[in-house]
C-alpha atoms as a PDB file:
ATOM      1  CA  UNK A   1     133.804 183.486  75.439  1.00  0.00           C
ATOM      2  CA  UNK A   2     133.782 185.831  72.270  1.00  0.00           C
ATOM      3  CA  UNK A   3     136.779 183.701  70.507  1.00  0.00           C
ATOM      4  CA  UNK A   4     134.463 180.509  70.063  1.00  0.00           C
ATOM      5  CA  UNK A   5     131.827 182.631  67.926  1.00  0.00           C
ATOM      6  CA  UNK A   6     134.567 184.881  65.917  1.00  0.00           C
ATOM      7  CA  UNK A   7     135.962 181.208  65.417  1.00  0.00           C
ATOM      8  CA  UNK A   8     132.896 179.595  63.620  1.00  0.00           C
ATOM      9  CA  UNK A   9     132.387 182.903  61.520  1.00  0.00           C
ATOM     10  CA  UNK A  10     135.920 183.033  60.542  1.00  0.00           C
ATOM     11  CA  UNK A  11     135.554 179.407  59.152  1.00  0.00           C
ATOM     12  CA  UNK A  12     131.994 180.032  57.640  1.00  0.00           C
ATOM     13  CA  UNK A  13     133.144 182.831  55.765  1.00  0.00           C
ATOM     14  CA  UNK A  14     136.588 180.738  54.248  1.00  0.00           C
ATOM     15  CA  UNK A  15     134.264 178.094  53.146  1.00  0.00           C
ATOM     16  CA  UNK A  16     131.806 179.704  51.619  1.00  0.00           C
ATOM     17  CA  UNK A  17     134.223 182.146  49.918  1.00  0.00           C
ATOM     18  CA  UNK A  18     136.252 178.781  48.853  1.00  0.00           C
ATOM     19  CA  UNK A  19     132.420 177.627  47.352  1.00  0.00           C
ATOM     20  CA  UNK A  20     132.512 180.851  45.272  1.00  0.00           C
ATOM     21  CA  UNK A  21     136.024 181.555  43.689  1.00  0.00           C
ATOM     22  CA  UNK A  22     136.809 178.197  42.949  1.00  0.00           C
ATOM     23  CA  UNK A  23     136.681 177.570  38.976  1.00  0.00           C
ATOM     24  CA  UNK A  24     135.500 174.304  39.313  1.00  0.00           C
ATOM     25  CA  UNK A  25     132.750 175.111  40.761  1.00  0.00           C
ATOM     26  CA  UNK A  26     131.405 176.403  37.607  1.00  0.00           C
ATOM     27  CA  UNK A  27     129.914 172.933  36.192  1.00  0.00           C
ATOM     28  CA  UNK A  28     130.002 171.511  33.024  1.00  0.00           C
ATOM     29  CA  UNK A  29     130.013 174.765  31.179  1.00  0.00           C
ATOM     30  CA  UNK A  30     133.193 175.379  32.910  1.00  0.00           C
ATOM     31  CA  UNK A  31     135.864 177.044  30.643  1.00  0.00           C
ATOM     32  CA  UNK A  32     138.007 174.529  31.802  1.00  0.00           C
ATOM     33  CA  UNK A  33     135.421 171.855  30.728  1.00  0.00           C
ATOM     34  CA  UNK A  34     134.412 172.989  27.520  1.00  0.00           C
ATOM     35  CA  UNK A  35     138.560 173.733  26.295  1.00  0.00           C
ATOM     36  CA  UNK A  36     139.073 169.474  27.009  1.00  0.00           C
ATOM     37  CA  UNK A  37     136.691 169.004  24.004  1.00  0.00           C
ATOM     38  CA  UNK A  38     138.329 171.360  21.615  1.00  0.00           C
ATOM     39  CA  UNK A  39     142.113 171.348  20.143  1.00  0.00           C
ATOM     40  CA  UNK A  40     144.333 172.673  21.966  1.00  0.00           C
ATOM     41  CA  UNK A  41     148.170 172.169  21.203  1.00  0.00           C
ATOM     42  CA  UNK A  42     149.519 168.786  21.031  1.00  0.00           C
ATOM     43  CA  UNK A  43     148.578 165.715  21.901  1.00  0.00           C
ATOM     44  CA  UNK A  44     145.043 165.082  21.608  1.00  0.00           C
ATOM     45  CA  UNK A  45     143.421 162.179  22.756  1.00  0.00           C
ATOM     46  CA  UNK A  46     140.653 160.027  21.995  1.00  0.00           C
ATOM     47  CA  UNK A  47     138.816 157.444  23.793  1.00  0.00           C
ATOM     48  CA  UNK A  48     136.556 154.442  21.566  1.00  0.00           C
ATOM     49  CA  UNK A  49     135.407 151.934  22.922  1.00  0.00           C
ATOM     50  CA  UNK A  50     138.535 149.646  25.077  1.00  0.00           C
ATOM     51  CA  UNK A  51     140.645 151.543  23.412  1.00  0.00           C
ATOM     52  CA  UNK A  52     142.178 155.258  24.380  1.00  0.00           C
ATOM     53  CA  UNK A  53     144.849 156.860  22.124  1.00  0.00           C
ATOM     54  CA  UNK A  54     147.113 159.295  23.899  1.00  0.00           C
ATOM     55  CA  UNK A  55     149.407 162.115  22.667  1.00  0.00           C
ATOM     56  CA  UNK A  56     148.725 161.818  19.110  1.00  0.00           C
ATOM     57  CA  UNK A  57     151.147 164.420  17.443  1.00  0.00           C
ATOM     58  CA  UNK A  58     151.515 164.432  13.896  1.00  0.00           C
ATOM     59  CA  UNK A  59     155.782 165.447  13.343  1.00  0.00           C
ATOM     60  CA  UNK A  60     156.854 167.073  10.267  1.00  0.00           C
ATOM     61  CA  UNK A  61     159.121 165.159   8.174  1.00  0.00           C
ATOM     62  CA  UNK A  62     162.647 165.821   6.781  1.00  0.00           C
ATOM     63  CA  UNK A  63     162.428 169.106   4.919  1.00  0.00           C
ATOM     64  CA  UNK A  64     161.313 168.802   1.280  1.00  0.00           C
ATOM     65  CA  UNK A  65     159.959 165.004   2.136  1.00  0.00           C
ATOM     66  CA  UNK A  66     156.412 165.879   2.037  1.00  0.00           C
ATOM     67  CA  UNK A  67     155.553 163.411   5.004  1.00  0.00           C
ATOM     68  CA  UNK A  68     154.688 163.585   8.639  1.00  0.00           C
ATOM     69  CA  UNK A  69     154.996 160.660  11.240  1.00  0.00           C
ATOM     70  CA  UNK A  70     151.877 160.385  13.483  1.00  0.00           C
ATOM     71  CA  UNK A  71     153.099 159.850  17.140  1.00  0.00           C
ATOM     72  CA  UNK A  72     150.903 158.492  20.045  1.00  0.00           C
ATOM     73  CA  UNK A  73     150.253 155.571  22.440  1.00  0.00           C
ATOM     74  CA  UNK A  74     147.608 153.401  21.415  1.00  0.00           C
ATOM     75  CA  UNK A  75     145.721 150.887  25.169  1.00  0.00           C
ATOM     76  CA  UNK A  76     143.186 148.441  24.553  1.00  0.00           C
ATOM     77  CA  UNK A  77     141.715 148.595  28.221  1.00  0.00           C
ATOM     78  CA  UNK A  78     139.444 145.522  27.184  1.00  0.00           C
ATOM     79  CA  UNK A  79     139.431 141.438  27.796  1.00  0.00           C
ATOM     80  CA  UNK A  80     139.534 141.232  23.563  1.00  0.00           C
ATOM     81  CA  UNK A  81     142.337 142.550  21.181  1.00  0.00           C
ATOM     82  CA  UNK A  82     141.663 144.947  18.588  1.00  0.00           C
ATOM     83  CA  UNK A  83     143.318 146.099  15.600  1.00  0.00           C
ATOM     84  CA  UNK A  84     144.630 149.548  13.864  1.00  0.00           C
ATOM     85  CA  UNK A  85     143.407 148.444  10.395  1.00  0.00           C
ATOM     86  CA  UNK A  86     143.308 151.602   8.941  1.00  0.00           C
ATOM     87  CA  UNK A  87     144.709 155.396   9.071  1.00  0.00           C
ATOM     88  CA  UNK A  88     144.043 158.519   7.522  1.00  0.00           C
ATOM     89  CA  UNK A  89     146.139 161.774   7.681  1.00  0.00           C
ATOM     90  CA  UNK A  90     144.856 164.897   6.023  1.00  0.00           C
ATOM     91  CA  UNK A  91     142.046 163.208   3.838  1.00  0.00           C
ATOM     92  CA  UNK A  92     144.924 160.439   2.462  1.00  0.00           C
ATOM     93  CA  UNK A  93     145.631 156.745   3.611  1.00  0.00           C
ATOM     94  CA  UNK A  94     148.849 156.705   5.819  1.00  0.00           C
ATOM     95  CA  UNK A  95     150.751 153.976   5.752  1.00  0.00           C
ATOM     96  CA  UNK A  96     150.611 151.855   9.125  1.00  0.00           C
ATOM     97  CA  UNK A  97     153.793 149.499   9.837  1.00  0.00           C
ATOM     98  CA  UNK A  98     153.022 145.963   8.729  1.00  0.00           C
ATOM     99  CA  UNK A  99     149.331 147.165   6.637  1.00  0.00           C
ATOM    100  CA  UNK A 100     148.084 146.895  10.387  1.00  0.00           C
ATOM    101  CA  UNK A 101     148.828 146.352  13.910  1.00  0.00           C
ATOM    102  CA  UNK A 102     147.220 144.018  16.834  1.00  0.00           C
ATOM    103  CA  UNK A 103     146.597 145.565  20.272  1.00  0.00           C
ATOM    104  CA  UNK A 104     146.069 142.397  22.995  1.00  0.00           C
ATOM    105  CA  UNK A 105     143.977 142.884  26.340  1.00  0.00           C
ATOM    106  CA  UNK A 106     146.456 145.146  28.615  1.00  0.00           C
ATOM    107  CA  UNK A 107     148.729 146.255  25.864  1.00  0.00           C
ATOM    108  CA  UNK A 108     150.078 149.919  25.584  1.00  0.00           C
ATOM    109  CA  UNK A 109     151.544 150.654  22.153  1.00  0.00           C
ATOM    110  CA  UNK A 110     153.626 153.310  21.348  1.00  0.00           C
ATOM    111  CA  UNK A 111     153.713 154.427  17.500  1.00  0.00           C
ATOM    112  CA  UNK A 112     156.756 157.042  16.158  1.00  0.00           C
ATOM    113  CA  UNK A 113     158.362 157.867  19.028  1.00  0.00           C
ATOM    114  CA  UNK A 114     160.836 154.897  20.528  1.00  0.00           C
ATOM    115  CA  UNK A 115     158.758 152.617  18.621  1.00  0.00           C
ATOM    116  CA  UNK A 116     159.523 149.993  15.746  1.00  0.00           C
ATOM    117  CA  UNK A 117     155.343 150.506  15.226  1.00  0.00           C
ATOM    118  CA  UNK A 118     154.792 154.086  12.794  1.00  0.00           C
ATOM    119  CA  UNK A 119     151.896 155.794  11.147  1.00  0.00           C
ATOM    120  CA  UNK A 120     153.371 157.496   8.078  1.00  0.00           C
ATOM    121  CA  UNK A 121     151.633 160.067   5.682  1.00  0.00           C
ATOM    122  CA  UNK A 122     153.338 160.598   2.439  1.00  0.00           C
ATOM    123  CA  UNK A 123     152.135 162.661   0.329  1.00  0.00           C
ATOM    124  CA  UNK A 124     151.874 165.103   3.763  1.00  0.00           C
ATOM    125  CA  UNK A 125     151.321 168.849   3.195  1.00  0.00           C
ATOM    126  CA  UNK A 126     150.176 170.634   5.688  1.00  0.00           C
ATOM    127  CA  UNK A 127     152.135 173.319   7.181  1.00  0.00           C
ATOM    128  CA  UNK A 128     153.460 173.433  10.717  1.00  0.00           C
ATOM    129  CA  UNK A 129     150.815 174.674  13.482  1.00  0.00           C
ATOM    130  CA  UNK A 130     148.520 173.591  11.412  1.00  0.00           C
ATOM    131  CA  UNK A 131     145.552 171.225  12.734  1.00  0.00           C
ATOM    132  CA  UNK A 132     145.236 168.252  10.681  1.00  0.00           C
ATOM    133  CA  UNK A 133     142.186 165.525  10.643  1.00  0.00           C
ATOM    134  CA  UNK A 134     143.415 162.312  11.289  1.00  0.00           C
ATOM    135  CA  UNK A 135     141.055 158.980  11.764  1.00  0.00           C
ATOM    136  CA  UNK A 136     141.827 155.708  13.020  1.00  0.00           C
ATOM    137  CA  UNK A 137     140.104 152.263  12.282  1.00  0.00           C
ATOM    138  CA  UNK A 138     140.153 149.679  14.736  1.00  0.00           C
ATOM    139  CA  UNK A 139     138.605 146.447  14.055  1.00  0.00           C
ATOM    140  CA  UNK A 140     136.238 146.443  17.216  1.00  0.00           C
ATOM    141  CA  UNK A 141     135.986 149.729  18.531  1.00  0.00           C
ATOM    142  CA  UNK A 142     135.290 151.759  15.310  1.00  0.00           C
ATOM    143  CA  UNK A 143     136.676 154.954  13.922  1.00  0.00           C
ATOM    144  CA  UNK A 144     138.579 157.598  16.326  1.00  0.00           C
ATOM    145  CA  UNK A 145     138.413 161.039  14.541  1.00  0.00           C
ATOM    146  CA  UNK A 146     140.906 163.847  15.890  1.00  0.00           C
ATOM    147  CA  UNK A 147     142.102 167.034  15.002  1.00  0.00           C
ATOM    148  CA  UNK A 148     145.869 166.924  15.016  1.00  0.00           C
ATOM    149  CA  UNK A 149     148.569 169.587  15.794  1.00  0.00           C
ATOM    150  CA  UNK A 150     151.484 169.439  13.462  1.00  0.00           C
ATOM    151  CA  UNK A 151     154.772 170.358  14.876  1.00  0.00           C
ATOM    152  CA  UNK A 152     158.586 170.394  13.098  1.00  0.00           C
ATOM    153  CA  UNK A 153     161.035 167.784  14.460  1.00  0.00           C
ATOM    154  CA  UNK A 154     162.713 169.451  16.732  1.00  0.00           C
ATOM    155  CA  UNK A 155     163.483 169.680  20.301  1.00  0.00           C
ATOM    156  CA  UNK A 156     161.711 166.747  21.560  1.00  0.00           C
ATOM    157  CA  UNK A 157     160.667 165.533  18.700  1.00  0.00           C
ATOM    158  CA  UNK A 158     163.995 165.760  16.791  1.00  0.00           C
ATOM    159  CA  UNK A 159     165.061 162.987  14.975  1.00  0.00           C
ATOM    160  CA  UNK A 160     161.371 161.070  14.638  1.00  0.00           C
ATOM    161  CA  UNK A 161     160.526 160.306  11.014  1.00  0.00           C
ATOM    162  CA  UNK A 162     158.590 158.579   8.434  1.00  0.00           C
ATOM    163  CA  UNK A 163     160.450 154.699   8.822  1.00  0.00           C
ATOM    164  CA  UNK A 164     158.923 155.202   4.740  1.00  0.00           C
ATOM    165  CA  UNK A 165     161.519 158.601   4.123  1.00  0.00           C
END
């Protein structure tokens, strides 16, 4: 009769200890939480509104170009569409394929990377590593502000460019 007891301790003890050592148990002054506000590598995302923009990377371009090609995936979650009127890269207007591009109900855009859609900045200066401030103007939704990770093309990103270079 002394297993049934040792048997309820032995689980109140793992569940209580699993209460305690668990990180997210912290709350929303986690570590965990408060790093998911702040930039950290590449591909920061932004949410605004129906629309979310994922994995925005600015890419360094071709050496001696002076240019970068913003990369990232652009959703309009909404029932309306919206449009990328206007970017900015580094405190300059960067060129957006077409002066602008529509975003339906359900789309999922991707810009730079496999994509006939770019965001080009040229002049572009910043060094690699460097975190650049880049805003985005939609029609409806407003004005997306990041801080963007700039990375050389290579590896994955090798052979994405400025369509402008």
């Amino acid at each position: 009769m002394t297993r049934f007891p040792r048997y309820f301790a032995a689980l109140a003890i793992t569940g209580a200890s699993a209460l305690t050592l668990t990180g997210c148990f912290n709350g929303p002054g986690a570590t965990t939480t408060m790093a998911a506000s702040m930039p950290v590598g590449n591909g920061v995302n932004a949410a605004l509104g129906d629309i979310r923009v994922d994995g925005a990377t600015l890419v360094a371009g071709p050496e001696g170009s002076q240019s970068a090609t913003l990369i990232m995936r652009v959703t309009n979650s909404g029932r309306e569409a919206d449009n990328l009127l206007v970017s900015v890269v580094n405190g300059l207007p960067a060129a957006i394929t077409g002066g602008s591009v529509g975003i339906n109900p359900g789309d999922s855009l991707s810009f730079g990377f496999e994509s006939e859609l770019y965001v080009d900045s040229v002049p572009f200066t910043a060094p690699v590593g460097a975190f650049v401030p880049v805003a985005l103007q939609f029609e409806r939704s407003g004005i997306a502000e990041l801080e963007v990770l700039v990375v050389p093309a290579t590896g994955f990103y090798a052979g994405i460019a400025p369509s402008t270079s």
